[in-house]
C-alpha atoms as a PDB file:
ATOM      1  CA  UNK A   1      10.289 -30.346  -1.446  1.00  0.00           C
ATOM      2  CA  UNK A   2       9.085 -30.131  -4.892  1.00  0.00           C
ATOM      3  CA  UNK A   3       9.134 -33.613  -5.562  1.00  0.00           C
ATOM      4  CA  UNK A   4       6.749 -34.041  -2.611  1.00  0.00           C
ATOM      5  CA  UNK A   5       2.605 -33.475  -2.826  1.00  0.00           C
ATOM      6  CA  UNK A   6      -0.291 -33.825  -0.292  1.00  0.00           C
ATOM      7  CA  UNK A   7      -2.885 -36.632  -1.723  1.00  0.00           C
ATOM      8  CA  UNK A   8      -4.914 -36.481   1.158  1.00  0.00           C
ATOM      9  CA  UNK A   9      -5.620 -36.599   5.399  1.00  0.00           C
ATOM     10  CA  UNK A  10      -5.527 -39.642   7.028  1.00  0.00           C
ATOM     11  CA  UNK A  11      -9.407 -39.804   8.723  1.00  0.00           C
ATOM     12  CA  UNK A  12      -8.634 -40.606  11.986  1.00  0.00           C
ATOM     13  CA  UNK A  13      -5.405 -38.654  12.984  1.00  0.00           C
ATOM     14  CA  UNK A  14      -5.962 -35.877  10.722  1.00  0.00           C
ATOM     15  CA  UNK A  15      -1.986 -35.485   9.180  1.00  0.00           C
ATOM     16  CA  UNK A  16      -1.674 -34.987   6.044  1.00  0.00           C
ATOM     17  CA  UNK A  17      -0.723 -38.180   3.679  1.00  0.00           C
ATOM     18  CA  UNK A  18       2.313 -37.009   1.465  1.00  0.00           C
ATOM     19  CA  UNK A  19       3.754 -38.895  -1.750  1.00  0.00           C
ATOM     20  CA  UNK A  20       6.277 -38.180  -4.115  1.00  0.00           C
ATOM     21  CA  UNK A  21       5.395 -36.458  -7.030  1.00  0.00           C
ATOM     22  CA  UNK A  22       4.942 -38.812 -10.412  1.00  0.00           C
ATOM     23  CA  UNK A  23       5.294 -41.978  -8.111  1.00  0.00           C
ATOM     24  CA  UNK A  24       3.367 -44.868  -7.757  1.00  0.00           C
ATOM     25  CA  UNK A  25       1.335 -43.631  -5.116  1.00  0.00           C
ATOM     26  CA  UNK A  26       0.439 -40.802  -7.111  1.00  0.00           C
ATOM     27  CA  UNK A  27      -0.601 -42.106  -9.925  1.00  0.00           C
ATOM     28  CA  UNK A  28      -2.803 -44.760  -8.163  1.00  0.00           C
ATOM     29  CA  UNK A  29      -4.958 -42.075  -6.257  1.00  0.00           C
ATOM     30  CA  UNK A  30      -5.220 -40.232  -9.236  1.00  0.00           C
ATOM     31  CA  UNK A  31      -6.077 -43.441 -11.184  1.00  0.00           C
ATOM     32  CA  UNK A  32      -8.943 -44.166  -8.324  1.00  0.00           C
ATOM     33  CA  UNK A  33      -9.962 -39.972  -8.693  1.00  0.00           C
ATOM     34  CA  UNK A  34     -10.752 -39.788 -12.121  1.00  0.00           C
ATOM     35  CA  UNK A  35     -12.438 -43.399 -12.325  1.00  0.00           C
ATOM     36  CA  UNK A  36     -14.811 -42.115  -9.362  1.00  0.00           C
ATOM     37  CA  UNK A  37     -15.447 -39.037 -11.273  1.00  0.00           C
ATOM     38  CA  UNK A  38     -16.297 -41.180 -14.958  1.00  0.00           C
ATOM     39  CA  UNK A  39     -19.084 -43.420 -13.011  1.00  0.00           C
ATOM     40  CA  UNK A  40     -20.379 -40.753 -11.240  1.00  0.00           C
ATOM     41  CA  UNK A  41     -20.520 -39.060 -14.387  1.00  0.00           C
ATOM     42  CA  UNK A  42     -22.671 -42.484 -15.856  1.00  0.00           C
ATOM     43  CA  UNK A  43     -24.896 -41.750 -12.967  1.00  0.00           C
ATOM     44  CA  UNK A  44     -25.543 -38.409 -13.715  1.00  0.00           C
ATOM     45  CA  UNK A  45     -26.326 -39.124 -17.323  1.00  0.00           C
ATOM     46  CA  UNK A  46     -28.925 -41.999 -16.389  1.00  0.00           C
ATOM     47  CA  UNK A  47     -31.186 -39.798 -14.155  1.00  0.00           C
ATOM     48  CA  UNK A  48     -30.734 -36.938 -16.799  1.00  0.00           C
ATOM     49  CA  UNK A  49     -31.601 -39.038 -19.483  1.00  0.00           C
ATOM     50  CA  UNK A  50     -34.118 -41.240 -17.798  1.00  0.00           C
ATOM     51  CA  UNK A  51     -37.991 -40.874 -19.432  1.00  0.00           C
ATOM     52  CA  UNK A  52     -39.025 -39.700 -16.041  1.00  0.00           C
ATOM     53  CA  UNK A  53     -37.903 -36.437 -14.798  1.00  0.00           C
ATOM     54  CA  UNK A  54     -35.736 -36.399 -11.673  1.00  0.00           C
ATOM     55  CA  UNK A  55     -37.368 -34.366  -9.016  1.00  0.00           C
ATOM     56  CA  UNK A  56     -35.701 -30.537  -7.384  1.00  0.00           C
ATOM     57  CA  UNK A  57     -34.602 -32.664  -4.433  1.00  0.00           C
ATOM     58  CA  UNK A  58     -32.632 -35.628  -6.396  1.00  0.00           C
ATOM     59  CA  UNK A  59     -31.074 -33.467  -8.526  1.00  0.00           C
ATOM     60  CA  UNK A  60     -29.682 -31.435  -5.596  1.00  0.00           C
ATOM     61  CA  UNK A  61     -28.557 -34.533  -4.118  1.00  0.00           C
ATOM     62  CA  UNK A  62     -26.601 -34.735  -6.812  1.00  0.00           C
ATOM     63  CA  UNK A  63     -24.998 -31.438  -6.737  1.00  0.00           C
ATOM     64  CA  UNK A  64     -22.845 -32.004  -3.371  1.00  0.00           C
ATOM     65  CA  UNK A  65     -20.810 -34.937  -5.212  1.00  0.00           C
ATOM     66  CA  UNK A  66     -20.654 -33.307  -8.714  1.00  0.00           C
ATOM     67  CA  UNK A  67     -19.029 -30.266  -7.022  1.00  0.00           C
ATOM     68  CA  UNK A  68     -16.369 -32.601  -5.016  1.00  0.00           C
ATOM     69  CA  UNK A  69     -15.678 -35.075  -7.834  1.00  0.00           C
ATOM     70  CA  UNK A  70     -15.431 -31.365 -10.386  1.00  0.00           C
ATOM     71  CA  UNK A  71     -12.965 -30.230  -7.952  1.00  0.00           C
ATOM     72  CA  UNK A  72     -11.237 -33.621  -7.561  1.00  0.00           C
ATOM     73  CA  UNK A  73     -10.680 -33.896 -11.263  1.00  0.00           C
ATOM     74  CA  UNK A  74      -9.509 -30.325 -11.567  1.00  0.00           C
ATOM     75  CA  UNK A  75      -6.835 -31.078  -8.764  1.00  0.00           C
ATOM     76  CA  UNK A  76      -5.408 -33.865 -10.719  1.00  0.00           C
ATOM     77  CA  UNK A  77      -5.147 -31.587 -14.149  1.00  0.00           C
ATOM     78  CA  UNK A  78      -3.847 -28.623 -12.282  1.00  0.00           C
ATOM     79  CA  UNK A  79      -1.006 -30.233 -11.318  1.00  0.00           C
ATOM     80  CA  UNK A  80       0.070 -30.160 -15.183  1.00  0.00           C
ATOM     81  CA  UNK A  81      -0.630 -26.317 -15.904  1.00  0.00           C
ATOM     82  CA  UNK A  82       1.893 -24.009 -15.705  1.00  0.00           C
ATOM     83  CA  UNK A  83       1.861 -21.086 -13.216  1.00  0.00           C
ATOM     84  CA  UNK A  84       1.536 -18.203 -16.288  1.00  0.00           C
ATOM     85  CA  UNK A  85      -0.501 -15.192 -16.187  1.00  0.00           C
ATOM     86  CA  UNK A  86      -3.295 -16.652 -17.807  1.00  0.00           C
ATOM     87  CA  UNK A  87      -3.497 -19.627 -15.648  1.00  0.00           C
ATOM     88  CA  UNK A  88      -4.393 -16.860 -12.866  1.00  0.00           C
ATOM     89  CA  UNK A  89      -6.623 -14.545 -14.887  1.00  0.00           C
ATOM     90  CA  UNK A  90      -8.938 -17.988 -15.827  1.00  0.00           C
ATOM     91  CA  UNK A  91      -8.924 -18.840 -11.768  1.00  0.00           C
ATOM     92  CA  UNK A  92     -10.301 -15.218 -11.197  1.00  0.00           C
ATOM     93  CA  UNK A  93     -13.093 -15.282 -14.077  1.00  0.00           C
ATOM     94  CA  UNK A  94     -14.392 -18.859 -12.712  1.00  0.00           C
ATOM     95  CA  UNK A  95     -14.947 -17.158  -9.361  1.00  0.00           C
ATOM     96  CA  UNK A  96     -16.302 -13.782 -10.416  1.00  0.00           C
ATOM     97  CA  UNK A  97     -18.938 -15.968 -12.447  1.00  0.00           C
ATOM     98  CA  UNK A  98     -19.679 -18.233  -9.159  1.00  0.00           C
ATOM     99  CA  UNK A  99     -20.221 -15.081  -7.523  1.00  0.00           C
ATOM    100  CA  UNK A 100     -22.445 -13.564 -10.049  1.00  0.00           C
ATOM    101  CA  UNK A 101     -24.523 -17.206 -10.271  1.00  0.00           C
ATOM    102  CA  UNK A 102     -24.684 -17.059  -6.358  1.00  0.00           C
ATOM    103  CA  UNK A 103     -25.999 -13.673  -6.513  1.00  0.00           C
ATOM    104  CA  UNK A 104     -29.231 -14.478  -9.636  1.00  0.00           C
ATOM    105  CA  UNK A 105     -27.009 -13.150 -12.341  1.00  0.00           C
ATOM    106  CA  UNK A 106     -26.802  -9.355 -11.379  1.00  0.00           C
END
């Protein structure tokens, strides 16, 4: 089952959507993925870089679909990582640092 991976639920029934690894299928959603993640990425940059400053609120709106296209994107390249040591010891640093940001830096 190797040459299988999940790319997703189906909305309605809920079962998971299943493709075969390096196939078409694959390589389209991946395709779609990353392209989401680049013009979201364009809109980011224009209300960063826009004259006037976004407000608290839109820039929290903004934080919801960073997260999910971040985690998206990171999906795709973990795929082509290996499964060393140090892939696991970088995966426990990023989440002791989100739970030192969640908790003010103490």
């Amino acid at each position: 089952m190797d040459d299988i991976t999940e790319i997703g639920r189906d909305p309605y029934s809920g079962r998971r959507i299943l493709v075969q690894r390096g196939g078409v299928l694959e390589y389209a959603t991946d395709t779609a993925a990353l392209e989401s993640a680049a013009a979201f990425l364009g809109v980011v940059d224009a209300v960063l870089d826009a004259e006037q400053e976004a407000s608290v609120a839109e820039l929290a709106a903004l934080l919801r679909p960073a997260v999910e296209a971040l985690r998206e994107v990171l999906g795709i390249a973990a795929r082509y990582v290996g499964d060393g040591p140090s892939d696991v010891a970088w995966g426990e640093a990023a989440r002791e640092l989100g739970r030192r940001l969640r908790a003010g830096g103490q």
